[in-house]
N, C-alpha and C. Protein backbone atom coordinates (compact mmCIF):
# COMPACT_ATOMS: atom_id res chain seq x y z
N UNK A 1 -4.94 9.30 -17.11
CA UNK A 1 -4.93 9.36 -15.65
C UNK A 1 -3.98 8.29 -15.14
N UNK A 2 -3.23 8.81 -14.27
CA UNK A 2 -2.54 7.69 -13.73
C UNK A 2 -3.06 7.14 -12.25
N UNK A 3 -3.12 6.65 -12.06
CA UNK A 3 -3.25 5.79 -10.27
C UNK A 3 -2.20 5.20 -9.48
N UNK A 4 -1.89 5.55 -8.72
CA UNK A 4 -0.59 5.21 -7.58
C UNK A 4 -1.77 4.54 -5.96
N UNK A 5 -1.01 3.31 -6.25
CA UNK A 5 -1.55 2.45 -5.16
C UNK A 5 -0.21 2.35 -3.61
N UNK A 6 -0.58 2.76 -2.48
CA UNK A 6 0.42 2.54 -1.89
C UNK A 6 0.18 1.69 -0.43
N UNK A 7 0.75 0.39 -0.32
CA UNK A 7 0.50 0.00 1.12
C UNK A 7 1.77 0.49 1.97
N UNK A 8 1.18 0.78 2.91
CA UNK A 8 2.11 1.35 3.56
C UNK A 8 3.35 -0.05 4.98
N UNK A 9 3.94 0.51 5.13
CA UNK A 9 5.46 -0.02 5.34
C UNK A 9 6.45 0.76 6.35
N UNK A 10 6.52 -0.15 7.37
CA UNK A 10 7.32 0.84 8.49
C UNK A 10 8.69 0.89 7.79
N UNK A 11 9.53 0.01 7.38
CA UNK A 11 10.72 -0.30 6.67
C UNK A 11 10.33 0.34 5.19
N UNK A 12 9.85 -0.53 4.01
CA UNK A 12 9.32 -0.01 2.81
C UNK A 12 7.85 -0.13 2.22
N UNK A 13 7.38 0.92 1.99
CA UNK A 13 6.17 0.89 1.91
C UNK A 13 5.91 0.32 0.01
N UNK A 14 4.95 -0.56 -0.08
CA UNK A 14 4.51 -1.12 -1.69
C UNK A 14 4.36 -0.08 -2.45
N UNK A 15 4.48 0.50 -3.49
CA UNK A 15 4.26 1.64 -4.59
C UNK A 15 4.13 0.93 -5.62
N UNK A 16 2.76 1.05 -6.78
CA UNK A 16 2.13 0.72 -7.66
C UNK A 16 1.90 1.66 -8.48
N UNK A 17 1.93 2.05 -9.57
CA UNK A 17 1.75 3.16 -10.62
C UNK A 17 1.24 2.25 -11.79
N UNK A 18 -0.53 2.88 -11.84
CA UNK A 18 -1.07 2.08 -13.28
C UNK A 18 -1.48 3.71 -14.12
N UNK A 19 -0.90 3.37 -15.33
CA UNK A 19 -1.27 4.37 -15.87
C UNK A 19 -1.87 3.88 -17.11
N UNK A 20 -3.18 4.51 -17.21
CA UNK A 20 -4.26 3.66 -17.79
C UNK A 20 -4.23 3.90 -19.08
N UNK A 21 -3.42 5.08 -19.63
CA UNK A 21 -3.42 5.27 -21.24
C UNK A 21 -2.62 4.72 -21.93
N UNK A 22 -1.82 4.04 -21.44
CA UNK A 22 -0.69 3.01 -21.94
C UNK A 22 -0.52 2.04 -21.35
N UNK A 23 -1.56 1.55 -20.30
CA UNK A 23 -2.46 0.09 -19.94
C UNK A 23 -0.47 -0.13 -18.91
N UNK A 24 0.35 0.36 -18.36
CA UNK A 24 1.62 -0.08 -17.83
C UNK A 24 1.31 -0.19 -16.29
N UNK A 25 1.88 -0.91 -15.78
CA UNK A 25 1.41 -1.39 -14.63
C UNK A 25 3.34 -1.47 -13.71
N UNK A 26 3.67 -0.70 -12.90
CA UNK A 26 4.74 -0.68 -12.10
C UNK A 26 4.67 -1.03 -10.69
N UNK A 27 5.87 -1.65 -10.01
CA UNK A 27 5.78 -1.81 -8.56
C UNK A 27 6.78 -2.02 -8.20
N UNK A 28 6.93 -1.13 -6.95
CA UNK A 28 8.61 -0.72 -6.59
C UNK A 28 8.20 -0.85 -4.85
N UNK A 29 8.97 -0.73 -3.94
CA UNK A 29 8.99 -0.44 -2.54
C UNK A 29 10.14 0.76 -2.56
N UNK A 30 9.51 1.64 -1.55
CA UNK A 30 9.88 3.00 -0.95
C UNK A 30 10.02 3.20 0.46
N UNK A 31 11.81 3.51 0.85
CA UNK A 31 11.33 4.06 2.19
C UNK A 31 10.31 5.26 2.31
N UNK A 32 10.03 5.47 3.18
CA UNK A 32 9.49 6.68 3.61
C UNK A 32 9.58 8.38 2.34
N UNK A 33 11.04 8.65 2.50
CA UNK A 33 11.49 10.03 2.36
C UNK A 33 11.46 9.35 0.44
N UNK A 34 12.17 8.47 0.30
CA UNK A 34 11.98 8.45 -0.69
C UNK A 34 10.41 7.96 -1.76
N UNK A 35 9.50 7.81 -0.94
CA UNK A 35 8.28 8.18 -0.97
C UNK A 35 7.56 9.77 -1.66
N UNK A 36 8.15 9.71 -0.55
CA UNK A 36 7.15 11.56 -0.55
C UNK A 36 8.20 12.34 -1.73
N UNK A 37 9.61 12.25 -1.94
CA UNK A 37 10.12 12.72 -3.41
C UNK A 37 9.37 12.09 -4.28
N UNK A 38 8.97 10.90 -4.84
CA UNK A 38 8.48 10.07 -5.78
C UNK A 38 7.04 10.79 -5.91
N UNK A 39 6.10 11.31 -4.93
CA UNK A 39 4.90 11.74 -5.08
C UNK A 39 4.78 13.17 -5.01
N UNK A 40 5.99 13.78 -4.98
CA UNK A 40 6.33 15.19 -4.97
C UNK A 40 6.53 15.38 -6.37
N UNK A 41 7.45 14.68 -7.09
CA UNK A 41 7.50 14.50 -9.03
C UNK A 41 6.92 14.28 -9.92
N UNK A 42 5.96 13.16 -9.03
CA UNK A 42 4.92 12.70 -9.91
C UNK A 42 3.15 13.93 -10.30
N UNK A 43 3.21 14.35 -8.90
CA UNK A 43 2.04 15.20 -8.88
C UNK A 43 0.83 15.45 -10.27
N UNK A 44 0.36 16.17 -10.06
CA UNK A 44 -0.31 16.12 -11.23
C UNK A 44 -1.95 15.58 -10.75
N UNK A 45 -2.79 15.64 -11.73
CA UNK A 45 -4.03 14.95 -11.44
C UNK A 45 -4.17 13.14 -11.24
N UNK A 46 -3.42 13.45 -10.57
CA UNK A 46 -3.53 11.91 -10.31
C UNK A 46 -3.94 11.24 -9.12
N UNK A 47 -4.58 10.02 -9.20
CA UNK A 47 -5.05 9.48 -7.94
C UNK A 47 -4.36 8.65 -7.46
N UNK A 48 -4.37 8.96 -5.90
CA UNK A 48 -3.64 7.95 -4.99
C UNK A 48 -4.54 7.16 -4.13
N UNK A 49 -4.11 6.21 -3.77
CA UNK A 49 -5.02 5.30 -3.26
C UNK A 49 -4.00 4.49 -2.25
N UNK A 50 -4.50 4.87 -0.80
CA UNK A 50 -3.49 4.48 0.20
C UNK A 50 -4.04 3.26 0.68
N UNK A 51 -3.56 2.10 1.38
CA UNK A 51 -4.49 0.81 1.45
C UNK A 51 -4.08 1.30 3.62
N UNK A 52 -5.29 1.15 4.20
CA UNK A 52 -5.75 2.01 5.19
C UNK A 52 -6.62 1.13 6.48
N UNK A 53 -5.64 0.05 6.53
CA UNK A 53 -5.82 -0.85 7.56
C UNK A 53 -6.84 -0.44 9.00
N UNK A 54 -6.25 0.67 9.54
CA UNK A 54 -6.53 1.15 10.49
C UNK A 54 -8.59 1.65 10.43
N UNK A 55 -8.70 1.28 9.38
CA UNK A 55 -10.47 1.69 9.27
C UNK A 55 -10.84 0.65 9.51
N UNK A 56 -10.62 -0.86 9.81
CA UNK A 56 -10.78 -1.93 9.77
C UNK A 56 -10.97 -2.36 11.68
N UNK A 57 -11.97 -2.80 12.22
CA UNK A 57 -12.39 -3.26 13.03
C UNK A 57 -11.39 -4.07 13.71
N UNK A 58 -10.90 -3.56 15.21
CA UNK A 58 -9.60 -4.07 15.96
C UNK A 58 -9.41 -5.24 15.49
N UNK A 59 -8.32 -5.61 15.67
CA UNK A 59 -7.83 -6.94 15.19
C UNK A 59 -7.76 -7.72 16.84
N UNK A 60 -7.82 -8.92 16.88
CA UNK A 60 -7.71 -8.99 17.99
C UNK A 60 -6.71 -10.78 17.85
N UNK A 61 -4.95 -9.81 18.65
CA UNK A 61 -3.96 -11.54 18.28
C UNK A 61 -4.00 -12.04 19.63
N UNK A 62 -5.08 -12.73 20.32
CA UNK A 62 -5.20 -13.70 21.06
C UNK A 62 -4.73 -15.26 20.57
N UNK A 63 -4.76 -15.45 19.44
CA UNK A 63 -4.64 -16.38 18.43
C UNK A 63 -3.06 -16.46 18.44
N UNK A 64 -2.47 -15.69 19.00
CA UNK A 64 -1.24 -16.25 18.23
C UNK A 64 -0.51 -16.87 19.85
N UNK A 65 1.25 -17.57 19.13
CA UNK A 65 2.07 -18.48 19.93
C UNK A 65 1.76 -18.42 21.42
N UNK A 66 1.60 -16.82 21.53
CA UNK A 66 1.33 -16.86 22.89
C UNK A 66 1.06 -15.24 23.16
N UNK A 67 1.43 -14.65 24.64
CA UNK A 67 0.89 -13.15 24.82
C UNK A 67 1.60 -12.25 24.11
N UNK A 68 3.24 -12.41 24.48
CA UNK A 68 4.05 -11.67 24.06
C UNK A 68 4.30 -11.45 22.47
N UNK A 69 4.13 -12.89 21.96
CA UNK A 69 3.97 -12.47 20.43
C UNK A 69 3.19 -11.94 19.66
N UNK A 70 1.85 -12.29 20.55
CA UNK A 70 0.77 -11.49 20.17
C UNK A 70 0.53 -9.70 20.37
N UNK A 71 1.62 -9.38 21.48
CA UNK A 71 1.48 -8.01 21.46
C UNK A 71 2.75 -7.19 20.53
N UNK A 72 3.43 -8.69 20.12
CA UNK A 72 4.31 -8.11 19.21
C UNK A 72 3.71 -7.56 17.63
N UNK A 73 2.94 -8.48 17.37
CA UNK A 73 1.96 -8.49 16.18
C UNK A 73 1.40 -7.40 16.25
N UNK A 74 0.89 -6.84 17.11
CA UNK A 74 -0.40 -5.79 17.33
C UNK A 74 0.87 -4.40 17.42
N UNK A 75 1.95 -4.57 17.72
CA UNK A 75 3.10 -3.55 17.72
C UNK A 75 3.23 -2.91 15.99
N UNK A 76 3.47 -4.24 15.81
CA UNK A 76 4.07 -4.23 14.39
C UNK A 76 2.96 -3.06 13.34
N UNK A 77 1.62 -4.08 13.36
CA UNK A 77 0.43 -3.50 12.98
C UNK A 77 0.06 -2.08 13.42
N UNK A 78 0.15 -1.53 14.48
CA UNK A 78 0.00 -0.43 14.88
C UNK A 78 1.37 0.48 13.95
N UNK A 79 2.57 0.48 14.14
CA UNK A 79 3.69 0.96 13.32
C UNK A 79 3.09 1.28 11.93
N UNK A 80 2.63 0.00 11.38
CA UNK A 80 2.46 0.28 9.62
C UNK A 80 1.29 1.12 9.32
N UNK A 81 0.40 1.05 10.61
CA UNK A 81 -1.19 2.22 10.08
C UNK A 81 -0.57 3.78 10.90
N UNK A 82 0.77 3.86 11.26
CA UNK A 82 0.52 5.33 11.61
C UNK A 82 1.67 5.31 10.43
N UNK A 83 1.78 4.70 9.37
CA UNK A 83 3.09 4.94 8.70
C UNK A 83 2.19 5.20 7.36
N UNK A 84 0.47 4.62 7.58
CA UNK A 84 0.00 4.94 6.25
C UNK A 84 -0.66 6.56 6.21
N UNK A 85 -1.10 6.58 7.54
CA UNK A 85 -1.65 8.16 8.15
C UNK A 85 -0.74 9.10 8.06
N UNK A 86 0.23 8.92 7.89
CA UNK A 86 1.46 9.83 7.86
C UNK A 86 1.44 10.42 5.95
N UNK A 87 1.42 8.91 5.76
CA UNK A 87 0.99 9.23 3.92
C UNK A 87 0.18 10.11 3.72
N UNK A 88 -0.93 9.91 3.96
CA UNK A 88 -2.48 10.59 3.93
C UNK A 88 -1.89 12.12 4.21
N UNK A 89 -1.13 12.33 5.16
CA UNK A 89 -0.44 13.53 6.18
C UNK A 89 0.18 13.84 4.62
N UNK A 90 0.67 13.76 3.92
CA UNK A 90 1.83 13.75 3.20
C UNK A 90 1.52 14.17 2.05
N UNK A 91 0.18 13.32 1.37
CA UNK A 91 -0.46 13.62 0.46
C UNK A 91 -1.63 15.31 0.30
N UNK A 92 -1.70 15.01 1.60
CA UNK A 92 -2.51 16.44 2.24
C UNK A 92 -1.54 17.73 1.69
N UNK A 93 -0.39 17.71 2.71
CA UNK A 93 0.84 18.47 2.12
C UNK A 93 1.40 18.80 0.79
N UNK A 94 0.97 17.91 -0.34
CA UNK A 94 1.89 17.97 -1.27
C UNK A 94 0.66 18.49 -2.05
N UNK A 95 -0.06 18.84 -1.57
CA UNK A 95 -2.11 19.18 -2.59
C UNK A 95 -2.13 17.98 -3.65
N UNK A 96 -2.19 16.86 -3.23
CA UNK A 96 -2.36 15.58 -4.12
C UNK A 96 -3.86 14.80 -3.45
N UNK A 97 -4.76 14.33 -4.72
CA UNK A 97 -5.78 13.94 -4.24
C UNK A 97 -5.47 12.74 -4.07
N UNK A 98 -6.28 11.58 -2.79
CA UNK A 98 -6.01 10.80 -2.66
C UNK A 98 -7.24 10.26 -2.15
N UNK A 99 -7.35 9.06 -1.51
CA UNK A 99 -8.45 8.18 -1.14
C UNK A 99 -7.91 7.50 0.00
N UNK A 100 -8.35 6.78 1.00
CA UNK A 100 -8.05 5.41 2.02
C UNK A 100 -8.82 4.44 1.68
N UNK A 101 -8.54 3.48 1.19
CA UNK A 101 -8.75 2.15 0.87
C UNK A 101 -9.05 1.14 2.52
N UNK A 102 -9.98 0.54 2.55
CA UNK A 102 -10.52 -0.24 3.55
C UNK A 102 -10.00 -1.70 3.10
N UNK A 103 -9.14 -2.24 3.82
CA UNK A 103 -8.55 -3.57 2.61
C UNK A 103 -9.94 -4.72 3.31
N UNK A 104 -9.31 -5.50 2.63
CA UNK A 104 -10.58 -6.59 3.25
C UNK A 104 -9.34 -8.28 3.56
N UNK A 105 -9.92 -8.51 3.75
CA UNK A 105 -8.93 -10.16 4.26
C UNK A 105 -8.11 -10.61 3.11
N UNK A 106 -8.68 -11.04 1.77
CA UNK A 106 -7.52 -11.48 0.58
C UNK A 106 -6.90 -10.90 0.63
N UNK A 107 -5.86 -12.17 0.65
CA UNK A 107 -4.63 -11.66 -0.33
C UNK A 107 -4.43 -12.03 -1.22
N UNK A 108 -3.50 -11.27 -2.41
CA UNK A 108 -3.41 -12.11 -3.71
C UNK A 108 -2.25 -12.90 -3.89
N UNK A 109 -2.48 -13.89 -4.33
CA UNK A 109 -1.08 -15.00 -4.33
C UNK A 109 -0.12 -14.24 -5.22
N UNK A 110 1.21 -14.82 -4.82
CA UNK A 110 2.32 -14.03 -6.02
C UNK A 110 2.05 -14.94 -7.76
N UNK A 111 1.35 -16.13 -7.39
CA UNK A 111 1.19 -17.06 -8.61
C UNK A 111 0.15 -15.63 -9.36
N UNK A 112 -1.17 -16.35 -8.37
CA UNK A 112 -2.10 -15.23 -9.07
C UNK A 112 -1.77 -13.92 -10.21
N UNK A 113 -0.92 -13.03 -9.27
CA UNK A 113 -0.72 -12.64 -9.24
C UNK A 113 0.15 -11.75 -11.02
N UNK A 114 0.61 -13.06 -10.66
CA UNK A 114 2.11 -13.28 -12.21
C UNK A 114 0.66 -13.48 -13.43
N UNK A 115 -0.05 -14.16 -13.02
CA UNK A 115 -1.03 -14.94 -14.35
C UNK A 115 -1.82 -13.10 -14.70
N UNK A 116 -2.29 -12.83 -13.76
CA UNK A 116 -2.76 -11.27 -14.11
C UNK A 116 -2.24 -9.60 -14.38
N UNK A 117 -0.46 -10.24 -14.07
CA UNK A 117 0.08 -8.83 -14.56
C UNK A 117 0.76 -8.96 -15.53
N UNK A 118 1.34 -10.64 -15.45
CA UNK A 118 2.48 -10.69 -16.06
C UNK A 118 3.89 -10.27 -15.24
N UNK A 119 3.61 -9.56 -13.94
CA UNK A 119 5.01 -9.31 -13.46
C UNK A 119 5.38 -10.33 -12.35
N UNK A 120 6.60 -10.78 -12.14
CA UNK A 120 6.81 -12.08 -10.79
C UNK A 120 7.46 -11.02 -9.83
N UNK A 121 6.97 -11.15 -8.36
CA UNK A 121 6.77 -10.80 -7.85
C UNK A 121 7.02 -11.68 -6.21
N UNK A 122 7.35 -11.85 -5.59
CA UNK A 122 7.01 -12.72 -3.94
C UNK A 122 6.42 -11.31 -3.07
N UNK A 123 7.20 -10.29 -3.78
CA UNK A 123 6.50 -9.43 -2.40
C UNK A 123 5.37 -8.82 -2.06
N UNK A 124 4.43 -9.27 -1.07
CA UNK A 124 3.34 -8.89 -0.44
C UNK A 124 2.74 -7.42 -0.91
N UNK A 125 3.71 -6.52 -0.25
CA UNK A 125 3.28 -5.37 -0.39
C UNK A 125 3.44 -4.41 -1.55
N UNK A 126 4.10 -5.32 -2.45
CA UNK A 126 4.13 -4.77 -4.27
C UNK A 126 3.00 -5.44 -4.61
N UNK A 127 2.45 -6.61 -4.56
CA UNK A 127 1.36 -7.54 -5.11
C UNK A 127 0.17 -6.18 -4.06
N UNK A 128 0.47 -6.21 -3.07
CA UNK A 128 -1.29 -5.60 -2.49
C UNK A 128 -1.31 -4.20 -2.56
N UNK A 129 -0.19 -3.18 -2.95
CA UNK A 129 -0.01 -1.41 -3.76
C UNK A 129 -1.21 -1.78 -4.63
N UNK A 130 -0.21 -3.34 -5.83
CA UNK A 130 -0.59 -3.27 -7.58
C UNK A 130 -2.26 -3.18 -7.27
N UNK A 131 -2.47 -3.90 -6.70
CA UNK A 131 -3.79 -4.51 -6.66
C UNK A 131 -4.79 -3.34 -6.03
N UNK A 132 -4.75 -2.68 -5.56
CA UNK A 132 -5.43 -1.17 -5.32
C UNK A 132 -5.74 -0.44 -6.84
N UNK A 133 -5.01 -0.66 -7.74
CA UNK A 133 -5.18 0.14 -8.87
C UNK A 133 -4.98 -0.44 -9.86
N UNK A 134 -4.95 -1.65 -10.15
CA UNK A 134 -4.46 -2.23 -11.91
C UNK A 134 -6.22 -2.36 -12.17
N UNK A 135 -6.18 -2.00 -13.57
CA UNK A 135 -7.59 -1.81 -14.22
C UNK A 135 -8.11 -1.09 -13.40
N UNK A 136 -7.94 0.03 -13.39
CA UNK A 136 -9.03 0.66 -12.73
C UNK A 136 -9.48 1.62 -13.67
């Protein structure tokens, strides 16, 4: 069985591929289009696992520099959960089973990160794809 972890990404979304019979663990970023080819090839019985912000109880950026940045934040955030729903949209389309992942507050450090895959890494959304599906 393989598992494809994906956070989603208005620019590039995280893509994770653990495939558990040969214990290999991958992580790439995807625009969009080149997304949905990658999960159009891959198909098969495999599980996807979209990380699905938007199930998560409003966020609320009162907290930040000030108003305007704060509604910039909440811009941004809004962009990346209709960019993961679109996935879900996508996955629907392509008859691929999939899941929405409820993330929770951690994040995993890129250190962490290196000590448990072995791969180095800085980017966020390759470290939080992997992490939807390694050992699973």
């Amino acid at each position: 069985m393989i598992y494809i972890g994906i956070d989603p990404d208005v620019t590039k979304s995280g893509v994770a591929c653990w495939n558990k019979s040969t214990m290999t663990l991958t992580v790439q970023c995807l625009k969009f289009f080149e997304l949905f080819t990658y999960l159009k090839d891959v198909g098969g019985p495999n599980k996807i696992i979209i990380e699905a912000g938007w199930l998560n109880k409003k966020s609320n950026y009162h907290g930040a520099k000030n108003r305007q940045y704060g509604e910039l934040i909440a811009k941004h955030v809004g962009r990346n959960h209709e960019v993961g729903m679109k996935i879900a949209e996508m996955c629907e389309f392509l008859g691929l089973k999939y899941e929405l992942y409820k993330p929770d507050s951690a994040k995993t450090s890129p250190e962490y990160f290196e000590r448990l895959t072995g791969i180095k890494t800085k980017n966020q959304e390759k470290i939080d794809a992997a992490m939807l599906v390694f050992q699973r």
